[in-house]
Structure formats: C-alpha cells, structure tokens
N, C-alpha and C. Protein backbone atom coordinates (compact mmCIF):
# COMPACT_ATOMS: atom_id res chain seq x y z
N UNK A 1 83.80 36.28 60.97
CA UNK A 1 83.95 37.60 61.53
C UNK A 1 84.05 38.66 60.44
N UNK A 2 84.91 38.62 59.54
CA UNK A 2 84.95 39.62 58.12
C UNK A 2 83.40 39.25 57.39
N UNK A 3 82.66 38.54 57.35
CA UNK A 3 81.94 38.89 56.76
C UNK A 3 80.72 39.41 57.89
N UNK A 4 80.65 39.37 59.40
CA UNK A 4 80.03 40.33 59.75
C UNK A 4 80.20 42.01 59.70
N UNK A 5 81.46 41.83 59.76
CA UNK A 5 82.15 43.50 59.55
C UNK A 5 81.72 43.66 58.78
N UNK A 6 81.62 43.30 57.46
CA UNK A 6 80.99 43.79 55.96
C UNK A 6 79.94 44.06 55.83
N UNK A 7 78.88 43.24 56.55
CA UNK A 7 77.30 43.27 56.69
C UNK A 7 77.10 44.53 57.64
N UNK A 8 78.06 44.88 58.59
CA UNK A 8 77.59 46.07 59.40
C UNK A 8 78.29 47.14 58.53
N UNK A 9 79.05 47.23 57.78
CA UNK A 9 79.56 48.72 57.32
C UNK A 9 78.60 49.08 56.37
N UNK A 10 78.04 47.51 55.99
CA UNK A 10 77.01 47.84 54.41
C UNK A 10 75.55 48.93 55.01
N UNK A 11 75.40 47.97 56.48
CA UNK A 11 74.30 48.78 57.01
C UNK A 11 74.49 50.12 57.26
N UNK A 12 75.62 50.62 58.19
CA UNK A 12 75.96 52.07 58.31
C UNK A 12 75.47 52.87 57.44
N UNK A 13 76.21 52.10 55.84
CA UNK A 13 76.30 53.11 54.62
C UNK A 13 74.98 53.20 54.58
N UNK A 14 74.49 52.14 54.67
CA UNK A 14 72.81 52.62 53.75
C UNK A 14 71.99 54.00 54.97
N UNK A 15 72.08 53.24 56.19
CA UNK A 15 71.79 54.48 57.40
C UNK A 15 72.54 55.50 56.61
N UNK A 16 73.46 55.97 56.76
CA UNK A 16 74.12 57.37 56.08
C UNK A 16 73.35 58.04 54.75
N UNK A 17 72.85 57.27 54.28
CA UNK A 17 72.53 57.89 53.07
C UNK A 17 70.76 57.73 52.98
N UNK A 18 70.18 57.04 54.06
CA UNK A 18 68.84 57.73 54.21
C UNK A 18 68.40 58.74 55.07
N UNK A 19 69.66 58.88 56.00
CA UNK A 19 69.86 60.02 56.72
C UNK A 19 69.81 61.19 56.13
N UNK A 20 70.57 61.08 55.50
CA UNK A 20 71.31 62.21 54.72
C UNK A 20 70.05 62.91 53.70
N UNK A 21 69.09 61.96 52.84
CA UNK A 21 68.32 62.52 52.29
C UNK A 21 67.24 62.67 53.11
N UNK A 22 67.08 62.35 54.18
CA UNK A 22 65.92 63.07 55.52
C UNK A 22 66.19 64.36 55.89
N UNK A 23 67.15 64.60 56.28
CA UNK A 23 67.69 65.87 56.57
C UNK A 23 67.51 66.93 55.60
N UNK A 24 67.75 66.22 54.36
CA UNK A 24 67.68 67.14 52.90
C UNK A 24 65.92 68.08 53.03
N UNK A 25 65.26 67.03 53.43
CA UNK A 25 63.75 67.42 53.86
C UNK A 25 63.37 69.30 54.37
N UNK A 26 62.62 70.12 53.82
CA UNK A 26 62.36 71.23 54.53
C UNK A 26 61.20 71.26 54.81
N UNK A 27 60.74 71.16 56.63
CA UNK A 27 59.45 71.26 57.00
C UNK A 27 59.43 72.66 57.53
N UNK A 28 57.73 73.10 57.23
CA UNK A 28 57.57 74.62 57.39
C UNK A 28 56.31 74.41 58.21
N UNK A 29 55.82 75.61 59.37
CA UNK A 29 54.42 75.63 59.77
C UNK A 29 54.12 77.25 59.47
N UNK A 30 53.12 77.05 58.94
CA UNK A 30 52.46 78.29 59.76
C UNK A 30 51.14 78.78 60.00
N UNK A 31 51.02 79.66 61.14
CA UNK A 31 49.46 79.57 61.84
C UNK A 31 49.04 81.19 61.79
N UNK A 32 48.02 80.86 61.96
CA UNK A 32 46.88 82.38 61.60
C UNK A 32 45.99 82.41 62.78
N UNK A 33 45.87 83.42 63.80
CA UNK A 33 45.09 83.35 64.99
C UNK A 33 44.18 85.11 64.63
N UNK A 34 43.06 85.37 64.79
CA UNK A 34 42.13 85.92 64.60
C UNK A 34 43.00 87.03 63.88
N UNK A 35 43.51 86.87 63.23
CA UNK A 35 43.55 87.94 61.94
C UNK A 35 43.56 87.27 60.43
N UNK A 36 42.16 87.92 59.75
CA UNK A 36 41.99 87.04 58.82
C UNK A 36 41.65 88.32 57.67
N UNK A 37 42.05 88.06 56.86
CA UNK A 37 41.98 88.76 55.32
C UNK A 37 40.46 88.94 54.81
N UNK A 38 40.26 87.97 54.26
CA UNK A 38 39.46 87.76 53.17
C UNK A 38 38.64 86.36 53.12
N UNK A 39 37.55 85.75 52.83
CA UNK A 39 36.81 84.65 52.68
C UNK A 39 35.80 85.35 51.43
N UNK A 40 35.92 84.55 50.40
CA UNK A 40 35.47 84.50 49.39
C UNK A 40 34.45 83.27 49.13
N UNK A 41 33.42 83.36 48.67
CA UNK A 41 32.27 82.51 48.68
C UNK A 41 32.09 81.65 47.31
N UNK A 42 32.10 81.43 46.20
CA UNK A 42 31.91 80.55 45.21
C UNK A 42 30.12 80.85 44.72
N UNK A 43 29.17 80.00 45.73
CA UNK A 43 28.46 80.15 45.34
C UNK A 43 27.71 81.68 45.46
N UNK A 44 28.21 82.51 46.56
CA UNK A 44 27.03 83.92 46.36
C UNK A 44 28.01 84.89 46.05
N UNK A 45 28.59 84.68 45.79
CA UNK A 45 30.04 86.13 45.03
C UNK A 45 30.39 86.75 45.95
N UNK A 46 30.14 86.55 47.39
CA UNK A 46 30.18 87.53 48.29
C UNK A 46 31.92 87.39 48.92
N UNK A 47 32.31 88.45 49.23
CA UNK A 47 33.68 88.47 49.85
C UNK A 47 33.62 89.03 51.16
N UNK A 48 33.89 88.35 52.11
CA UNK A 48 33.61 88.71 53.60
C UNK A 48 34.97 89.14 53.84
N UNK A 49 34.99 90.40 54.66
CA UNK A 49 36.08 91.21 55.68
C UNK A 49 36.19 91.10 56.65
N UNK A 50 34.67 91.33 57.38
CA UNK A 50 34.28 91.09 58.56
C UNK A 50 34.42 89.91 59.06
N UNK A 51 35.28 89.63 59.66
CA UNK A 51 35.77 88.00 60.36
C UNK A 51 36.26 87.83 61.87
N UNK A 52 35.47 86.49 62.49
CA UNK A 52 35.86 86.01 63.63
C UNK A 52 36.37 84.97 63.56
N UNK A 53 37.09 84.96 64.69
CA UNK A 53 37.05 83.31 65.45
C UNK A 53 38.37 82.98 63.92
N UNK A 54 38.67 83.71 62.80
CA UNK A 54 39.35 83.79 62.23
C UNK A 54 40.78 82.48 62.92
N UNK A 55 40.67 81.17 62.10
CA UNK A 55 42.24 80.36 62.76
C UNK A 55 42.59 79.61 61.29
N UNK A 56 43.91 79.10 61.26
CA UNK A 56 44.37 78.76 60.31
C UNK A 56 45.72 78.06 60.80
N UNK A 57 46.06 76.53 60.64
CA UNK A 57 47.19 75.71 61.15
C UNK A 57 47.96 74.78 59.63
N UNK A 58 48.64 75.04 59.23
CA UNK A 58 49.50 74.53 58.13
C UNK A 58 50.62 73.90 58.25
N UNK A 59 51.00 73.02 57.82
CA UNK A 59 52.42 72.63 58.06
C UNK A 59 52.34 71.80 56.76
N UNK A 60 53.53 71.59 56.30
CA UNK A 60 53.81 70.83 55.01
C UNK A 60 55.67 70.42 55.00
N UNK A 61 55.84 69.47 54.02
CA UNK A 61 57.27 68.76 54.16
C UNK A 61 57.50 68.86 52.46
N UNK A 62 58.60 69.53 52.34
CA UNK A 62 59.24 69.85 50.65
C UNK A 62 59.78 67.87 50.34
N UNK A 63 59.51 67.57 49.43
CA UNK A 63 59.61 66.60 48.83
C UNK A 63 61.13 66.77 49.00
N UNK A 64 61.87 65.63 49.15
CA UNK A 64 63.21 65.48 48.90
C UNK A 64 63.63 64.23 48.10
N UNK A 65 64.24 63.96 47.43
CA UNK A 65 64.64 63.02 46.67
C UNK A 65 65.37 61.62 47.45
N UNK A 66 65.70 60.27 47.08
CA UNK A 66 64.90 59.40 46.07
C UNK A 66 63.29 59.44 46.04
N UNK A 67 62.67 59.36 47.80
CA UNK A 67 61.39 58.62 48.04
C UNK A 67 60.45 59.41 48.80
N UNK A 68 60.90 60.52 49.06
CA UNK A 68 59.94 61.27 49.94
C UNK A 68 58.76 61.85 49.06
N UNK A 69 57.67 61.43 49.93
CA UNK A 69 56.64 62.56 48.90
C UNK A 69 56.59 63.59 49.60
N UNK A 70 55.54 64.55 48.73
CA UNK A 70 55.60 66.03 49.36
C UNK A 70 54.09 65.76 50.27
N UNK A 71 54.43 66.01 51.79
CA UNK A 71 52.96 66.09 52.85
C UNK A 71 52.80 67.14 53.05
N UNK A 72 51.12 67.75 53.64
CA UNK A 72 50.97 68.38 53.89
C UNK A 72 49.44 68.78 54.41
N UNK A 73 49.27 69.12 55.62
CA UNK A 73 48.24 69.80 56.18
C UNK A 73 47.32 71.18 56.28
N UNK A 74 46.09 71.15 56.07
CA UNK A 74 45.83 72.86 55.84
C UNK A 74 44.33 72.85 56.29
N UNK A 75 44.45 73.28 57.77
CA UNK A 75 42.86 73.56 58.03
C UNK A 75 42.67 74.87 58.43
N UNK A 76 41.73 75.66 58.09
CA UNK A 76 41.21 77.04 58.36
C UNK A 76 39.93 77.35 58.51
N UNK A 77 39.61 78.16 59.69
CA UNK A 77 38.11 77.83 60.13
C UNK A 77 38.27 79.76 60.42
N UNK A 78 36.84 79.62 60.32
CA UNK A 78 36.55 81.07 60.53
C UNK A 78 34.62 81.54 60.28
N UNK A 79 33.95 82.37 61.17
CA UNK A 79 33.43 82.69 60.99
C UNK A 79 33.33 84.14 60.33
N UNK A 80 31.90 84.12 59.48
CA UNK A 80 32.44 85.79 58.63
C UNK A 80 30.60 86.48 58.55
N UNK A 81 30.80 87.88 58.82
CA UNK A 81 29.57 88.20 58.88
C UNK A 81 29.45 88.61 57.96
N UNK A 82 28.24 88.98 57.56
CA UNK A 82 27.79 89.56 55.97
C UNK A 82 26.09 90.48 56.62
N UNK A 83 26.63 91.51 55.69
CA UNK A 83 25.38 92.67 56.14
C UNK A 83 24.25 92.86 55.00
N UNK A 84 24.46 92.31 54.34
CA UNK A 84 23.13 92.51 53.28
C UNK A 84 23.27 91.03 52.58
N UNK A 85 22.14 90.89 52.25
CA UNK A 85 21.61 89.58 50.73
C UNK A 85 22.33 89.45 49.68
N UNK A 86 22.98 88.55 49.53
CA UNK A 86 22.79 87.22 49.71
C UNK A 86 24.33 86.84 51.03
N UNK A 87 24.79 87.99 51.09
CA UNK A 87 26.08 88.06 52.34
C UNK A 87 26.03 87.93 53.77
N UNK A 88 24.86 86.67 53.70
CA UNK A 88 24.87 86.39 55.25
C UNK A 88 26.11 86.07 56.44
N UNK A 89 25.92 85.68 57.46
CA UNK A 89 26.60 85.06 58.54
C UNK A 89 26.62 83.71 58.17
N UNK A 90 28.20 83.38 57.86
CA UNK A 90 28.58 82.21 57.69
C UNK A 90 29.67 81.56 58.11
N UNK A 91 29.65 80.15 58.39
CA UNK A 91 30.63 79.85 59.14
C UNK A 91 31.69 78.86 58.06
N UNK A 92 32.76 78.97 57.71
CA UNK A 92 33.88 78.60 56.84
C UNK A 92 34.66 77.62 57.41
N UNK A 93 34.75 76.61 56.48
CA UNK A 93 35.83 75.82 57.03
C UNK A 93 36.49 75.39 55.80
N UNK A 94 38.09 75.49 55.48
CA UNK A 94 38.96 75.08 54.55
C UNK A 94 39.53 73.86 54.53
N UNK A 95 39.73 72.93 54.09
CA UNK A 95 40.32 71.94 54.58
C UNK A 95 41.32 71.04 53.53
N UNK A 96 42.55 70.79 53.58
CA UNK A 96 43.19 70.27 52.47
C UNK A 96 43.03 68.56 52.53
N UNK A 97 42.61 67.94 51.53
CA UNK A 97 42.38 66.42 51.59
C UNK A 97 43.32 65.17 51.05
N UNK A 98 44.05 66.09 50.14
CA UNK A 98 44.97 65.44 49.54
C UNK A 98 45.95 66.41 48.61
N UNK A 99 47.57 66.17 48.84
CA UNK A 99 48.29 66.77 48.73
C UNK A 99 48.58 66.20 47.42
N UNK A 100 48.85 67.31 46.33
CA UNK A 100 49.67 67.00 45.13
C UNK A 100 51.03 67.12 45.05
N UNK A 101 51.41 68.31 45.36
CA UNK A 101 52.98 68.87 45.42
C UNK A 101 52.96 70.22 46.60
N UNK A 102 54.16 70.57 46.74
CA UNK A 102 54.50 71.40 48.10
C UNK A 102 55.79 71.79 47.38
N UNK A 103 56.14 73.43 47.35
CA UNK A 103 57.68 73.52 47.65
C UNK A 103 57.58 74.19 48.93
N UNK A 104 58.63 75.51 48.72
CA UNK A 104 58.77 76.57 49.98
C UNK A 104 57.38 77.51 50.17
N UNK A 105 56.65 77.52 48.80
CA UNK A 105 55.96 78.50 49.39
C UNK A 105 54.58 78.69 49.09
N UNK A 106 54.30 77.31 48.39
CA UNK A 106 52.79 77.10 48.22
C UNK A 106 52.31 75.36 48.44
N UNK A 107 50.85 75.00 48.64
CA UNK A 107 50.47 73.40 48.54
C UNK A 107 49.36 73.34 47.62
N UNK A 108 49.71 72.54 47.12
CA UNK A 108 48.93 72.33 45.52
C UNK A 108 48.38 70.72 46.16
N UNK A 109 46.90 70.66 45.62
CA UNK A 109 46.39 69.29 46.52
C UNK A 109 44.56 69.40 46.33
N UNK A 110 43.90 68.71 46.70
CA UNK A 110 42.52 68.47 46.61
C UNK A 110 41.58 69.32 47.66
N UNK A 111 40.83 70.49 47.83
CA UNK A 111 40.45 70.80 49.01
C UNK A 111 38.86 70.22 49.03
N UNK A 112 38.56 70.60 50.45
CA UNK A 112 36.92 70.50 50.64
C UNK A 112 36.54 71.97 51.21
N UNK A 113 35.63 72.53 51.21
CA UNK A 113 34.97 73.70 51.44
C UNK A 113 34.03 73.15 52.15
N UNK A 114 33.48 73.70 53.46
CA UNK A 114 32.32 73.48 54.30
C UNK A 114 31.72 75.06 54.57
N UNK A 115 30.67 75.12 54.53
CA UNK A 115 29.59 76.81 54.71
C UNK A 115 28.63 75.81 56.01
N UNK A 116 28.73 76.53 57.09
CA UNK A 116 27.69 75.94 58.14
C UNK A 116 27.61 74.29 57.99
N UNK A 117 28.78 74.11 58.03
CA UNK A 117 29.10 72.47 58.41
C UNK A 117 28.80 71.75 56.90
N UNK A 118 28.31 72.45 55.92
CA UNK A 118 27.82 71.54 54.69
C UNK A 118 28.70 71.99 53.64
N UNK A 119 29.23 69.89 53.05
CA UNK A 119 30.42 70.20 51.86
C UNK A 119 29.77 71.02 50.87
N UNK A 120 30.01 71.83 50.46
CA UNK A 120 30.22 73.41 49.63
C UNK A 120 30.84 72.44 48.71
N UNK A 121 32.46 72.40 48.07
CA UNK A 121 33.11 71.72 47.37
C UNK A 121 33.79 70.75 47.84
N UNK A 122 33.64 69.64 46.80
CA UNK A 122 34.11 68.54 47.85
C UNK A 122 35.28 67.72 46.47
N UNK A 123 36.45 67.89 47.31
CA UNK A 123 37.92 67.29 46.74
C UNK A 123 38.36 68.28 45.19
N UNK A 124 38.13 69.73 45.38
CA UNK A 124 38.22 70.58 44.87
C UNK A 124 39.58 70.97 44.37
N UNK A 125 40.43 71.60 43.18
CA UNK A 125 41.56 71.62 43.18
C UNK A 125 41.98 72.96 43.33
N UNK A 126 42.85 73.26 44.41
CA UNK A 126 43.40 74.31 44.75
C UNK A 126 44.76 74.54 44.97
N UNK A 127 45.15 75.42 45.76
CA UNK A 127 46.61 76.34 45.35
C UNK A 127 46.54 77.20 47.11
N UNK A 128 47.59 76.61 47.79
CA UNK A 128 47.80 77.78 49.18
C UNK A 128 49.43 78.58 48.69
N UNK A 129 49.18 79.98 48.37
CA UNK A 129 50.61 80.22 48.48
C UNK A 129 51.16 81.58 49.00
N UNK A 130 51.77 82.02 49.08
CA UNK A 130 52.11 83.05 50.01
C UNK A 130 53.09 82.53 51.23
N UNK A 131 53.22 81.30 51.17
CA UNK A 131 53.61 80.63 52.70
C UNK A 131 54.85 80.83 53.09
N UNK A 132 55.41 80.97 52.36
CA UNK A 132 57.30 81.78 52.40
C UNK A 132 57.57 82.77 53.00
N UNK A 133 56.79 83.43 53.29
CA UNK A 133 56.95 84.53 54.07
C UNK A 133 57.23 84.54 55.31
N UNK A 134 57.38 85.63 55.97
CA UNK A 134 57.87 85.62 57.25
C UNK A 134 56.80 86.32 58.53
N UNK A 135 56.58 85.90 59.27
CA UNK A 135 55.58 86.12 60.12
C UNK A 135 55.63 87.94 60.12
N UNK A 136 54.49 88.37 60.15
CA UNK A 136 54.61 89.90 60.83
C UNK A 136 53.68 90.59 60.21
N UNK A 137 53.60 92.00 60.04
CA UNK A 137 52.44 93.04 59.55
C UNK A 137 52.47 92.61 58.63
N UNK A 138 51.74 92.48 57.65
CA UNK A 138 51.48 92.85 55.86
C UNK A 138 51.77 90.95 55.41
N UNK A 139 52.49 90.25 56.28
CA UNK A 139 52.39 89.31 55.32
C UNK A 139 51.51 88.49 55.48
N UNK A 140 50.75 88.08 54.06
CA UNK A 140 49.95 87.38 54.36
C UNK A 140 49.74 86.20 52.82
N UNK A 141 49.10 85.03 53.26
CA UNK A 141 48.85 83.82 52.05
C UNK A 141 47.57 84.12 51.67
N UNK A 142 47.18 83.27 50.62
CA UNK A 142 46.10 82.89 49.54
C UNK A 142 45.70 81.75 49.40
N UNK A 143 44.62 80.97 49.65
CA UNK A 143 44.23 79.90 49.20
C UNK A 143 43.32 79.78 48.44
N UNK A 144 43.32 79.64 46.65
CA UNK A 144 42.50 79.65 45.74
C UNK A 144 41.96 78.52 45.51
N UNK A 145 40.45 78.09 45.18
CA UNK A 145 39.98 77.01 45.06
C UNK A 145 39.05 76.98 43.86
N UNK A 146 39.58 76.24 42.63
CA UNK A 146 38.96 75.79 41.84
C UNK A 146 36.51 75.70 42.34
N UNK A 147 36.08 75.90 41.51
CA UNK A 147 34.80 74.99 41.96
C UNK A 147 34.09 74.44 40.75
N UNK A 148 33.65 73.54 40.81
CA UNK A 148 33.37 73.05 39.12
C UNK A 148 32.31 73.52 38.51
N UNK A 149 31.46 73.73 39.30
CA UNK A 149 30.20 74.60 38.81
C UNK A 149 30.46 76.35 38.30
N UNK A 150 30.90 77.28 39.73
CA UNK A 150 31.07 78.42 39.48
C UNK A 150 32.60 78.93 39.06
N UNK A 151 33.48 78.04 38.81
CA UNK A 151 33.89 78.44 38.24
C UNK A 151 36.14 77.96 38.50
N UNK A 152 37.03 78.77 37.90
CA UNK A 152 38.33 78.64 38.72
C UNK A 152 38.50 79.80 39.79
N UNK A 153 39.63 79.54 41.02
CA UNK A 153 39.52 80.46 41.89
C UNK A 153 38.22 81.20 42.46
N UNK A 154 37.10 80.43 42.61
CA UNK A 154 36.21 81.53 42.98
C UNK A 154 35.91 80.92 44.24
N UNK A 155 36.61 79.87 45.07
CA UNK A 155 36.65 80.16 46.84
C UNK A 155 37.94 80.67 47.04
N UNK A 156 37.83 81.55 48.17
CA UNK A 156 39.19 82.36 48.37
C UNK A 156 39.50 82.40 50.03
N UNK A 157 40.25 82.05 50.92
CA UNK A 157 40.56 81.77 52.10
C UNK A 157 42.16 82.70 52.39
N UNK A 158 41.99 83.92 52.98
CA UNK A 158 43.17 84.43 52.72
C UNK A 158 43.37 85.38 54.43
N UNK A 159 45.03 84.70 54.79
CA UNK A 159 44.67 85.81 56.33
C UNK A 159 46.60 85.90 56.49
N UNK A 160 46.59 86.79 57.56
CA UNK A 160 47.72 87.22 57.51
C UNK A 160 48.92 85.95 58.50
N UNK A 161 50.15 86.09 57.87
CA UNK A 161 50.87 84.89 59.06
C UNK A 161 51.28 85.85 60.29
N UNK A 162 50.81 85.01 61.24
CA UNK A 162 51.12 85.36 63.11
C UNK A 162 52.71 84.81 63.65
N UNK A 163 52.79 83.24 63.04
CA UNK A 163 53.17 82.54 63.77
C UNK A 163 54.03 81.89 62.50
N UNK A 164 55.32 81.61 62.47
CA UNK A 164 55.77 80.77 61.14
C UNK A 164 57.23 79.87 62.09
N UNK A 165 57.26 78.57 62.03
CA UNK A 165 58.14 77.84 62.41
C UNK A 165 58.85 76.73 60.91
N UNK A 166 60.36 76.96 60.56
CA UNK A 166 60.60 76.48 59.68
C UNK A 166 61.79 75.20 60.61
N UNK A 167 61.85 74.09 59.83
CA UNK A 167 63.08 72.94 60.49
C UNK A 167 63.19 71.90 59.54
C-alpha cells in the first residue's frame, strides 16, 4: 500500500509540473478579412493596393520551456489588380511551411509564394511581424520574404488586423 501511495504522488508531481509548463504556453490568433495593405511581387517589382477577396488566418504558440516547440500557422490569400505592364491581375497566396521560431509578435519559418496557383517561391525564408498588436484602425503586420533569385524581402504580404484572439 505505501509503495502505491508513492507511485501516485510521484505521478501527481510530474502531472503538476507538465501542467504548469503548458499553461506557461502563449497562444495568439489573428485574422485579416478584406482589408489588405499591400502585396508586393518579387519577380515584377510591382506593389499592388488595389486588393480583393483580401483574407489572412494566423495563429501561432510561444515556445515554452523544457519541450515545447514554437508552432505556427500562416495562410493569406488575396487577389490584387494591377493597371499597367508588367502589374497585372494576380491572384496571391502566402503560405507558412515550416516554423523556425515564434515569440509575441512575429513567425520566423520557411514560406511558399503561389501567383495564379504557381509556386513563385518555394520554402522561402521569411519574417511575419507586427502581430502584437491589437485589433483596430491603423494596426497592421508585415510578412517579408526572402527570394533567392531577386533578392531579400522582395515578397511583401501586408494587411491590417480585424480580428485578434490571445489564450
């Protein structure tokens, strides 16, 4: 009997203390519904304003110590018109593939770029940050994307936060 008591307090403790660093955990979302900044192109230099259909869904988890890694999600889709050559009508899609690091207010990780459904950059290294902010007028993130050909930062995915849920 004492040595079941022992075997269950041992368990408690260890529950208590993976608890404890779960909780330590800070998960953040935040979403972008047709208000969109900026889309920046890589290959034609072009920077689109003009934007539809403008969406953007993020969520990510702050690394907490011993074992947690840092996760995190980042898709953004948007169509963007363009009025002169080489600034056509194009359709954008952002997508994060693999996460490096995350704190409060940026995700550092591998992206892919799609232009009319075709990989553009594929497992690209980029930077989302701005994400700390608080939903409302004026605030808004950045997602810079390395491209190996044209260059650093020259895809740019940028729109204002609507919607921000932190837990």
């Amino acid at each position: 009997m004492k040595k079941q008591t022992i075997v269950t307090f041992f368990v408690l403790i260890m529950l208590g203390v993976f608890s404890i660093s779960a909780m330590a955990q800070s998960t953040h979302s935040v979403w972008t519904n047709d208000n969109g900044l900026v889309i920046r192109d890589a290959e034609t230099g072009c920077d689109y304003t003009s934007l539809a259909s403008f969406n953007m869904a993020s969520s990510w988890t702050e690394p907490a110590p011993p074992t947690y890694p840092a996760v995190a999600h980042f898709r953004g889709v948007s169509k963007a018109y363009g009025f002169v050559r080489p600034c056509l009508d194009y359709e954008y899609e952002f997508r994060l593939v693999r996460t490096a690091s995350t704190t409060a207010d940026d995700i550092v990780g591998l992206w892919n770029v799609y232009r009319n459904n075709v990989l553009m950059c594929n497992a690209c290294n980029g930077t989302a940050y701005g994400l700390s902010q608080a939903a409302g007028v004026g605030n808004y993130y950045k997602v810079y994307i390395d491209d190996p050909v044209f260059g650093p930062s020259t895809w740019l995915y940028s729109g204002y936060i609507d919607t921000r849920k932190d837990f």
